[in-house]
N, C-alpha and C. Protein backbone atom coordinates (compact mmCIF):
# COMPACT_ATOMS: atom_id res chain seq x y z
N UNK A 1 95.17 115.70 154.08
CA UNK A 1 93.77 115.39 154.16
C UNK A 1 93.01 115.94 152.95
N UNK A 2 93.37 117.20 152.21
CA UNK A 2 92.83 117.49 151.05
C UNK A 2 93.28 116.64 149.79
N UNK A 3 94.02 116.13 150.14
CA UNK A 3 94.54 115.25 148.68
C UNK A 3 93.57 113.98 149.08
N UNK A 4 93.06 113.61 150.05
CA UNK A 4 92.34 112.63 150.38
C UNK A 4 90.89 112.87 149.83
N UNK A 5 90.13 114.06 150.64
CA UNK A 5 88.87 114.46 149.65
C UNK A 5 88.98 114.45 148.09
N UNK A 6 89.73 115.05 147.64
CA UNK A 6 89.63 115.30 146.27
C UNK A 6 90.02 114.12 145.42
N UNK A 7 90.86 113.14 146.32
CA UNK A 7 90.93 111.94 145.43
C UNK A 7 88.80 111.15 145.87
N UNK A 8 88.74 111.10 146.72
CA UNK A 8 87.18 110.73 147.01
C UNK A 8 86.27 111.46 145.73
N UNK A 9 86.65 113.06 145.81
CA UNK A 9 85.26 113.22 145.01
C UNK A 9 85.62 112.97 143.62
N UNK A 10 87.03 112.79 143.33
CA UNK A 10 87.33 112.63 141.81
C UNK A 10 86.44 110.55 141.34
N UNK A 11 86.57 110.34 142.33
CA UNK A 11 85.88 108.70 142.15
C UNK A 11 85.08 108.72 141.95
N UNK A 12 84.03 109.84 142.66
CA UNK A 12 82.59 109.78 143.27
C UNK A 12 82.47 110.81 141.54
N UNK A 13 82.70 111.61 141.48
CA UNK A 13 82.68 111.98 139.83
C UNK A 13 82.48 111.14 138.73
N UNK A 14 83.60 110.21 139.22
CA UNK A 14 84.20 108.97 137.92
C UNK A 14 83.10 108.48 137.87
N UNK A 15 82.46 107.90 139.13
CA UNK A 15 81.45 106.49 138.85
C UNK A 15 79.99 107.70 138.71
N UNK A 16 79.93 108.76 138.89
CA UNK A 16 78.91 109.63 138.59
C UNK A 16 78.47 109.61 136.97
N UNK A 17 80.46 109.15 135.98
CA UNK A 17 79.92 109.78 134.78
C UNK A 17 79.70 108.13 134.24
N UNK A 18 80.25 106.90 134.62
CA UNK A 18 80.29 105.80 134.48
C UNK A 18 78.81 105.12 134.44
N UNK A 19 78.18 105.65 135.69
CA UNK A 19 76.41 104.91 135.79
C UNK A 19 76.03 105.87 134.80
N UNK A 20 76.22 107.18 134.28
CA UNK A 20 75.23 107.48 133.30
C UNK A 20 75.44 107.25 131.83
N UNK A 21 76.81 106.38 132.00
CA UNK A 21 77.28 105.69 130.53
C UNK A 21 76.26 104.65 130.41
N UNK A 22 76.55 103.67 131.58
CA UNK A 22 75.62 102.46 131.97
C UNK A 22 74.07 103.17 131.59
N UNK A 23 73.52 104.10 132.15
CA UNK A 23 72.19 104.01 132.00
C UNK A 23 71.69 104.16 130.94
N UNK A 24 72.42 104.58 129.67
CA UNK A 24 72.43 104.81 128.52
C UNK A 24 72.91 103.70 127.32
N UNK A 25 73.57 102.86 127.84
CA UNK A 25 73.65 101.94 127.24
C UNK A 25 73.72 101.03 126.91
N UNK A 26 71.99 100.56 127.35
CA UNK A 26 71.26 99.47 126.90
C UNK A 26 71.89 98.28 127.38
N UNK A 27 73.05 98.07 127.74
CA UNK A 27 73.60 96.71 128.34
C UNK A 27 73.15 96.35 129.68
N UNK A 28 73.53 95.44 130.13
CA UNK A 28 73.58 94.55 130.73
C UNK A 28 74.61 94.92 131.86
N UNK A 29 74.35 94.78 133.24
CA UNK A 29 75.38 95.06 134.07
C UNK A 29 76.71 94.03 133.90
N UNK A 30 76.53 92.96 133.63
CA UNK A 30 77.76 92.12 133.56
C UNK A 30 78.68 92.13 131.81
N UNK A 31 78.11 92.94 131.38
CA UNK A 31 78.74 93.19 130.02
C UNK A 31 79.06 94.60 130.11
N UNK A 32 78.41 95.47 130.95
CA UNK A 32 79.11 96.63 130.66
C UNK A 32 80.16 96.95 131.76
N UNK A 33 80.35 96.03 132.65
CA UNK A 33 81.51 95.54 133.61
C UNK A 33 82.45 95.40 133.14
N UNK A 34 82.50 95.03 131.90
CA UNK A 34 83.30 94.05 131.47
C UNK A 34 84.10 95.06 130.29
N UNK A 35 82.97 96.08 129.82
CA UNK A 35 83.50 96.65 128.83
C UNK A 35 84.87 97.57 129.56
N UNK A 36 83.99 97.98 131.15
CA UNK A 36 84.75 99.34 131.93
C UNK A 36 86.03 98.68 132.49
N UNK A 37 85.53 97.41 132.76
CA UNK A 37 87.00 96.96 133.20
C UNK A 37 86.83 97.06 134.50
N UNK A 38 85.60 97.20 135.27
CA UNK A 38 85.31 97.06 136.82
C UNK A 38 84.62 95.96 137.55
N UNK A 39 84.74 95.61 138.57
CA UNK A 39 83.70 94.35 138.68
C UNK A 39 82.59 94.65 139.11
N UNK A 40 81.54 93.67 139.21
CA UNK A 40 79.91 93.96 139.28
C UNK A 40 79.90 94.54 140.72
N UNK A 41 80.72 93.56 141.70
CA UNK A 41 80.87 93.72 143.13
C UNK A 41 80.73 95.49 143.02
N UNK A 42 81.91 96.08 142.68
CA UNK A 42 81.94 97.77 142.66
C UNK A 42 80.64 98.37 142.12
N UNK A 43 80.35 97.76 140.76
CA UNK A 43 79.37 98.68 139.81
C UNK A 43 78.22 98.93 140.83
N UNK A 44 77.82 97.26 141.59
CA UNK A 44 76.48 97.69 142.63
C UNK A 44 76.39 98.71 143.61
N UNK A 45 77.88 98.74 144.20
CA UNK A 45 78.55 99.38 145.48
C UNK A 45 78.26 101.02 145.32
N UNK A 46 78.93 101.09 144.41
CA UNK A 46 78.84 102.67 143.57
C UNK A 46 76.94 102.88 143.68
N UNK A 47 76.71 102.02 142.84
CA UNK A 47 75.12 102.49 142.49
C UNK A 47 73.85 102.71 143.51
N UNK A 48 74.46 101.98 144.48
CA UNK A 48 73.78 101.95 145.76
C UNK A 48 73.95 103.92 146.25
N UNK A 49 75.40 103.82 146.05
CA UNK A 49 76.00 104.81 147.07
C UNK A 49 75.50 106.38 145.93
N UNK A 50 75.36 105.89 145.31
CA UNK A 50 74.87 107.31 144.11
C UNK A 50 73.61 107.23 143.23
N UNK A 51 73.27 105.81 143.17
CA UNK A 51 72.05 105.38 142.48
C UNK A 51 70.67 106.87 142.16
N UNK A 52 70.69 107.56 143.49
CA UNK A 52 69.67 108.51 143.19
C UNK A 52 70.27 109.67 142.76
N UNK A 53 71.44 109.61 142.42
CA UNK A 53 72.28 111.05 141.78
C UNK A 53 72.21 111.23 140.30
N UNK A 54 72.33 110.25 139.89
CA UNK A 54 72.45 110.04 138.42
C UNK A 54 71.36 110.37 137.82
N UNK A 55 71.37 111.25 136.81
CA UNK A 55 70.00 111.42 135.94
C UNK A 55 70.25 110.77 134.80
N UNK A 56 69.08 109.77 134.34
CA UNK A 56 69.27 108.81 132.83
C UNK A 56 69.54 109.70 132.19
N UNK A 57 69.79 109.38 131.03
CA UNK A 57 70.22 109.92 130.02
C UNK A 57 68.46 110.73 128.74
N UNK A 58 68.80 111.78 128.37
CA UNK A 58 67.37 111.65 127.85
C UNK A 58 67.09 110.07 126.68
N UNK A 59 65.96 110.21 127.06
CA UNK A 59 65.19 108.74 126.02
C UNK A 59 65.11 107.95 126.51
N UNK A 60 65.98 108.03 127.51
CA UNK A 60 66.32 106.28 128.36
C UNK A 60 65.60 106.30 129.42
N UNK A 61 65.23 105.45 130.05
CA UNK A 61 65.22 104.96 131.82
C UNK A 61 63.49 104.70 131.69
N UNK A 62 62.86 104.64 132.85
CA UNK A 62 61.87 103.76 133.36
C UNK A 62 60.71 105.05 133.11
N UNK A 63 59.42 104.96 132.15
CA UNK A 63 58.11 105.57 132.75
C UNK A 63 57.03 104.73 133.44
N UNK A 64 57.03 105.71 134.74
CA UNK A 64 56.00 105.09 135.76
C UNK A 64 54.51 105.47 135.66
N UNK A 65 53.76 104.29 134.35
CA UNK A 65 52.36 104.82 134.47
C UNK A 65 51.71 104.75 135.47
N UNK A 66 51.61 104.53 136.97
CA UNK A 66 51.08 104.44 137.83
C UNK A 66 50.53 102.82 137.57
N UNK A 67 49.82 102.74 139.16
CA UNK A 67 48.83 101.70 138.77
C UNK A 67 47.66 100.95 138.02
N UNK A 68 47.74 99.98 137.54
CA UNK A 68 46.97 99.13 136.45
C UNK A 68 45.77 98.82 137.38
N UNK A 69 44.69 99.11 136.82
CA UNK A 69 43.03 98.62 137.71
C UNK A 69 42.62 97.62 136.44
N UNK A 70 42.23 96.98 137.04
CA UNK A 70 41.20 95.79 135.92
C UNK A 70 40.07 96.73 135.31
N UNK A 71 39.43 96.51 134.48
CA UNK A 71 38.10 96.73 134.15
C UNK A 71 36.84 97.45 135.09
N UNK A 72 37.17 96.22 135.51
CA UNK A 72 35.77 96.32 136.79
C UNK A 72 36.21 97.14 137.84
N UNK A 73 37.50 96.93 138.25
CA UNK A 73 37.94 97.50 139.71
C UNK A 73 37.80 99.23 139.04
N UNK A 74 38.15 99.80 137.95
CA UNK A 74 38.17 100.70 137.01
C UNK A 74 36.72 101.67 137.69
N UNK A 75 35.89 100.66 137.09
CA UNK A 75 34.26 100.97 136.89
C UNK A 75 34.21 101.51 138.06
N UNK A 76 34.52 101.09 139.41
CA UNK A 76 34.44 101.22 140.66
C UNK A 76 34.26 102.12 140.96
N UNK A 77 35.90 102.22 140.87
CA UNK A 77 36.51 104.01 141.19
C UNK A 77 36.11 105.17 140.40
N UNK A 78 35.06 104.89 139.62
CA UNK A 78 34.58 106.26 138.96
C UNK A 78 35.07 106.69 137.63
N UNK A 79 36.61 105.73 136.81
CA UNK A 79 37.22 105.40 135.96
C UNK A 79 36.24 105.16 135.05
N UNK A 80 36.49 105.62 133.49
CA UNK A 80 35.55 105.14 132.32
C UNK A 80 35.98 103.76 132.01
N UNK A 81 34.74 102.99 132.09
CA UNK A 81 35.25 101.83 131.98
C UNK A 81 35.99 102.07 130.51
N UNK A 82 36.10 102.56 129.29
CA UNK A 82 36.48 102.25 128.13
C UNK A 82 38.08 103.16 128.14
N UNK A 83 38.76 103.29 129.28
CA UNK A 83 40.03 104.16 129.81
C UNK A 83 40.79 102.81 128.95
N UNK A 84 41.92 102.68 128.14
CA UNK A 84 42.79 102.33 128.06
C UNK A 84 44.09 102.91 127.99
N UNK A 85 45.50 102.13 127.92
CA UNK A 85 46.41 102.64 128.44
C UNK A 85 46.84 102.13 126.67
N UNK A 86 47.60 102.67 126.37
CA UNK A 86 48.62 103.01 125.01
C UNK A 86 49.91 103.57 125.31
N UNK A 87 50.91 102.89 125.04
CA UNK A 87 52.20 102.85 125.12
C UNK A 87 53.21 102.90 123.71
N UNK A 88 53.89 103.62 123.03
CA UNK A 88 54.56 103.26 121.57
C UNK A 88 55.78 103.72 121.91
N UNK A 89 56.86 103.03 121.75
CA UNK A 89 58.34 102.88 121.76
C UNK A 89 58.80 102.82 120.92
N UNK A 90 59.22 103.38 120.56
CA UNK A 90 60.30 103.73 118.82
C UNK A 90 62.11 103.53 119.33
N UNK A 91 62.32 102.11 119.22
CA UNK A 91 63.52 101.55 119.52
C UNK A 91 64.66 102.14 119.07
N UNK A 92 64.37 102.37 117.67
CA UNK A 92 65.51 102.84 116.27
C UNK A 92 65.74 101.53 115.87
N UNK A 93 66.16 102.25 114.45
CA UNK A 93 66.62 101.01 113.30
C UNK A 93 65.28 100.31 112.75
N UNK A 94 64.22 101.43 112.60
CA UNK A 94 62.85 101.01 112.18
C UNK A 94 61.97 100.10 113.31
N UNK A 95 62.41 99.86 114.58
CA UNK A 95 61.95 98.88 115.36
C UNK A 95 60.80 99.61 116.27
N UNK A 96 59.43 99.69 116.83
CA UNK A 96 58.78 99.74 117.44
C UNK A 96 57.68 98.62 118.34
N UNK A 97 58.06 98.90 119.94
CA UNK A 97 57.14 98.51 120.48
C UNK A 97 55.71 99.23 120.51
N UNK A 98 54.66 98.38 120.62
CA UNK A 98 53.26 99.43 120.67
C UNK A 98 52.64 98.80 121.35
N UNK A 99 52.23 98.79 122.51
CA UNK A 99 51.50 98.25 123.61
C UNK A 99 50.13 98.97 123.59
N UNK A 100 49.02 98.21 123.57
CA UNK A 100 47.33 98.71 124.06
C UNK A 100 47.34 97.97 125.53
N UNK A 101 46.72 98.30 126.25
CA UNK A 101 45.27 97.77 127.04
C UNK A 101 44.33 98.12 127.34
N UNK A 102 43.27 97.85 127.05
CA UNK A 102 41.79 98.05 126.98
C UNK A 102 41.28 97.40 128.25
């Protein structure tokens, strides 16, 4: 039964270090399937089952500016109406996104 756990957590390791390859690199779930040599069926299975374990990688993954108010809805809530949101992404290889909204 211990050769049973330890083969479990050695998997649960594997696909631990596997999604933070994935979260790091920029692909595509069906290309980086493809690179690992696993199918998507698993990659989801895994990600489900560990999805909140994994920490991105630094630089990478999702910022949550909160919610977007219009203008007016802005004014409402006590918000300056002249609040905009500014966003700049420095891709590499000289490439930048730069997002305003006013």
């Amino acid at each position: 039964m211990t050769a049973m756990v330890s083969k479990q957590s050695n998997k649960e390791v594997e696909w631990q270090r596997r999604l933070a390859r994935f979260a790091g690199s920029g692909q595509q779930v069906k290309q980086f399937c493809q690179a690992e040599r696993v199918s998507t069926a698993t990659f989801y299975r895994w990600h489900k089952l560990l999805g909140e374990v994994v920490a991105p990688s630094p630089g990478s993954g999702f910022i949550d500016v909160g919610p977007m108010m219009s203008a007016p809805r802005a004014a409402a809530k006590g918000a300056l109406a002249s609040a905009a949101l500014e966003v700049r992404l420095e891709l590499g290889h000289g490439l930048v996104l730069h997002i305003v909204r006013r």
